[in-house]
Protein backbone atom coordinates (compact mmCIF):
# COMPACT_ATOMS: atom_id res chain seq x y z
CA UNK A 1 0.00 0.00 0.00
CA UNK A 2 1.02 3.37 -0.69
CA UNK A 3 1.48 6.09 2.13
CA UNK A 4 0.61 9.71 1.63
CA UNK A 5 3.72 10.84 0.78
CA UNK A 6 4.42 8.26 -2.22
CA UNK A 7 1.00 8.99 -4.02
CA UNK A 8 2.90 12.34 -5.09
CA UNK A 9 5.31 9.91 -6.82
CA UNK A 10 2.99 7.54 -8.75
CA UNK A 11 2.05 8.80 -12.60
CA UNK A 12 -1.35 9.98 -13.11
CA UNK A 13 -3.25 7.05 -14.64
CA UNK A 14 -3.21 6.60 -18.60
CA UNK A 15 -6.48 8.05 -19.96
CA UNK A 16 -8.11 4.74 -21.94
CA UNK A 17 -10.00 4.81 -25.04
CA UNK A 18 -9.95 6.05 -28.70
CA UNK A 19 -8.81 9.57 -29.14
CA UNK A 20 -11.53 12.27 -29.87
CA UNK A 21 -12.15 12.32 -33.76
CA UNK A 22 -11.71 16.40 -34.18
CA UNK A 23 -9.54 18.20 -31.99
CA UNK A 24 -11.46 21.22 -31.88
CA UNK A 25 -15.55 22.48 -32.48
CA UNK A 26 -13.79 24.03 -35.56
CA UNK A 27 -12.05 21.73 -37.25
CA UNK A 28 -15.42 19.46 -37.46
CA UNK A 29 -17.27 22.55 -38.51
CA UNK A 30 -14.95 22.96 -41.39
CA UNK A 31 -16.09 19.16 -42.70
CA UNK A 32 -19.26 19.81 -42.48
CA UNK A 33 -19.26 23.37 -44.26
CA UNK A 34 -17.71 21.48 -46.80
CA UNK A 35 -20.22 18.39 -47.19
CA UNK A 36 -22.85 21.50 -47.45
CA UNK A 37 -21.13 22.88 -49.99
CA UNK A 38 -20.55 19.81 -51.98
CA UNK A 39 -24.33 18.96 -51.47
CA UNK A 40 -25.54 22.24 -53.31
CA UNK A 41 -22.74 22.28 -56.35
CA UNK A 42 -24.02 18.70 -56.87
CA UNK A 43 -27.56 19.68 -56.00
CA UNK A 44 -28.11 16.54 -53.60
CA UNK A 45 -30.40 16.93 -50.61
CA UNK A 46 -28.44 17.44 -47.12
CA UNK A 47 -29.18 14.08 -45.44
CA UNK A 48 -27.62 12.65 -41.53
CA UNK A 49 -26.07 9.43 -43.14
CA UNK A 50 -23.65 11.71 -45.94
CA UNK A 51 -23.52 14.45 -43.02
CA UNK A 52 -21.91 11.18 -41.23
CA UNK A 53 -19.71 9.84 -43.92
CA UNK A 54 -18.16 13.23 -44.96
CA UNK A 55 -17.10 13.52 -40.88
CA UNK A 56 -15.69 10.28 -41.18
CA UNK A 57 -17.80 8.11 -39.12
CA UNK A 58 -19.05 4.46 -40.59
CA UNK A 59 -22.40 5.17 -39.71
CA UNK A 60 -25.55 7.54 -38.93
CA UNK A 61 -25.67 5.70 -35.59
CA UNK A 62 -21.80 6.41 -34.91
CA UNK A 63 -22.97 10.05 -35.51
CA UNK A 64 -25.20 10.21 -32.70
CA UNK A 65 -22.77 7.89 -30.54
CA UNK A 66 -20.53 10.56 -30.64
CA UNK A 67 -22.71 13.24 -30.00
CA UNK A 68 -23.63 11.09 -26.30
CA UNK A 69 -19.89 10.16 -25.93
CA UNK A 70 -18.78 13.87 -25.57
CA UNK A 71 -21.10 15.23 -23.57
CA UNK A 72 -18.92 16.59 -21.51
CA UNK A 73 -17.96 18.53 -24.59
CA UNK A 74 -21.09 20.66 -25.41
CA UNK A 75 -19.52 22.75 -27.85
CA UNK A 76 -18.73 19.46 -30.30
CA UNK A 77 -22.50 18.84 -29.81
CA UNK A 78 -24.09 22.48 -30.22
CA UNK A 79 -21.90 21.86 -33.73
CA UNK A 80 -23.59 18.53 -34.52
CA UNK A 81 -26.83 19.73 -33.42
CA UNK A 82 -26.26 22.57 -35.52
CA UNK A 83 -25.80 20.40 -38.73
CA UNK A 84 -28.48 18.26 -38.08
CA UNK A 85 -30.79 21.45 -37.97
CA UNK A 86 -29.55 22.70 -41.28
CA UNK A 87 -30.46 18.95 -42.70
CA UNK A 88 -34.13 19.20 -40.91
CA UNK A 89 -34.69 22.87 -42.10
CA UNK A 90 -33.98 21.75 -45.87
CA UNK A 91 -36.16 18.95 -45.62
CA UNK A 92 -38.90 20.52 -43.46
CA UNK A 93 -39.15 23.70 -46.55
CA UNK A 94 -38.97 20.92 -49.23
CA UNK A 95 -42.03 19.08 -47.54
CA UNK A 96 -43.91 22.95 -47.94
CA UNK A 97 -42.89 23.73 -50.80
CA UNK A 98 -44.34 19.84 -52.09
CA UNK A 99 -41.07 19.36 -53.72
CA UNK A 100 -39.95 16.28 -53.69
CA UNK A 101 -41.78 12.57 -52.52
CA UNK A 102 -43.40 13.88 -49.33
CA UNK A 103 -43.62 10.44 -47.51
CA UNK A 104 -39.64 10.06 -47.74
CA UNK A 105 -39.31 13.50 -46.21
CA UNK A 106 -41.68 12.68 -43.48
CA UNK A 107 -39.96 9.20 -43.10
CA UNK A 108 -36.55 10.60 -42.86
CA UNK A 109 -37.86 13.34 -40.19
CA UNK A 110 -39.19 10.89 -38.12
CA UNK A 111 -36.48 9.17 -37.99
CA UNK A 112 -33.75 11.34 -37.59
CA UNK A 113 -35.06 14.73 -36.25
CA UNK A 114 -37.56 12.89 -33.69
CA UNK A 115 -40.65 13.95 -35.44
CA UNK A 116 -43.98 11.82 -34.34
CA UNK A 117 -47.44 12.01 -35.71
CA UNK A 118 -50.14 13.91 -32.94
CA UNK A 119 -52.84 11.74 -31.74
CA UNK A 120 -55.75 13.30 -30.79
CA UNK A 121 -58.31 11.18 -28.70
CA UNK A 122 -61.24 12.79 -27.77
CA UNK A 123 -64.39 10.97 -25.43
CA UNK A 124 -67.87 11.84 -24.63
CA UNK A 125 -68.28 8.91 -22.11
CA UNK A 126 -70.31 9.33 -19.33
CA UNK A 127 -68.77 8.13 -16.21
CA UNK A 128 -71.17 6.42 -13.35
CA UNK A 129 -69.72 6.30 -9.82
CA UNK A 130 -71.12 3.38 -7.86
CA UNK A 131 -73.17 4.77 -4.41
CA UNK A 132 -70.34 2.95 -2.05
CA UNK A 133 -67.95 4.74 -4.41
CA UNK A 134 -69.40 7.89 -3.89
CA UNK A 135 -69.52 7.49 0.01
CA UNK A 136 -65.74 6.45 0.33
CA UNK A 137 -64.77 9.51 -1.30
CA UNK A 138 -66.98 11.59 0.70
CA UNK A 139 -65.56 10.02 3.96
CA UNK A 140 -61.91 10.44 2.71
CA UNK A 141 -62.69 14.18 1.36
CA UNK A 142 -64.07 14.47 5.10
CA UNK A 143 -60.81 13.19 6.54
CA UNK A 144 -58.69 15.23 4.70
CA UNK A 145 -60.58 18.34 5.53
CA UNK A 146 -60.08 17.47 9.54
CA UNK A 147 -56.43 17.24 8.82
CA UNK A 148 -56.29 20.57 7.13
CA UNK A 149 -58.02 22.35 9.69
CA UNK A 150 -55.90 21.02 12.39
C-alpha cells in the first residue's frame, strides 16, 4: 500500500480509449461546411447518413454515438446539433414547398429529427360512480378536511 507521501510519486493514470475524432468544435465545422457545400454544387439533398460519412464516421448511428460520448464537450454537440438542424430545415421547406416525394421526407424526419405524428383522442363517455364509491370519497374528502383544519 502506498502512504501519503508516495501517491505524489505515482504517474497519473493513462487516460483509456480512442482519441476524440476532431480536436477542436472548428475543425469538425470545417467538414461539415464542406459536405454542405458539396451537397448544393451537386444539387443533392443534405441528409444525416452523408452528413456522417463526410465527418468520417461508418455510420448515422456512430454520428449520434458521438454526440452522447462527448457530452462533456457541449460545444462538439451544439456543432452537430447545428448540422443536423440545417439537414431538418432543408427537408422541413422541401415538404412545404411539395417538392420532392413527401412520404420520404416525413420518413426521414421521423427518424432522424424525432418527429412523431399527434394523436388526438377525444371521449364523450359518461362516467357512473357506484353509491359505495361515492360514500368512500366523501368520507376520505371528510378526513382530509379534519387534517387541514388542524
Amino acid at each position: 500500500m502506498t502512504s501519503p507521501q508516495n501517491a505524489q510519486l505515482l504517474p497519473a493514470p493513462a487516460k483509456v480509449g480512442r482519441p476524440p475524432k476532431f480536436k477542436t468544435p472548428e475543425e469538425m465545422n470545417t467538414l461539415i461546411e464542406a459536405y454542405f457545400t458539396a451537397c448544393d454544387e451537386t444539387k443533392r439533398p443534405y441528409t444525416v447518413p452523408g452528413l456522417a460519412l463526410a465527418l468520417g464516421f461508418s455510420s448515422r448511428s456512430s454520428l449520434f454515438d458521438y454526440t452522447a460520448r462527448n457530452a462533456g464537450h457541449e460545444e462538439f454537440a451544439a456543432t452537430i446539433k447545428k448540422a443536423k438542424l440545417r439537414i431538418e430545415a432543408q427537408r422541413v421547406e422541401a415538404l412545404v414547398m411539395c417538392r420532392g416525394n413527401a412520404a420520404g421526407m416525413i420518413f426521414d424526419l421521423k427518424n432522424n429529427f424525432g418527429w412523431r405524428d399527434a394523436s388526438e383522442v377525444k371521449s364523450d363517455a359518461t362516467v357512473q360512480i357506484r353509491e359505495e364509491d361515492r360514500l368512500l370519497m366523501q368520507k376520505v374528502q371528510g378526513l382530509l378536511g379534519e387534517e387541514t383544519e388542524q
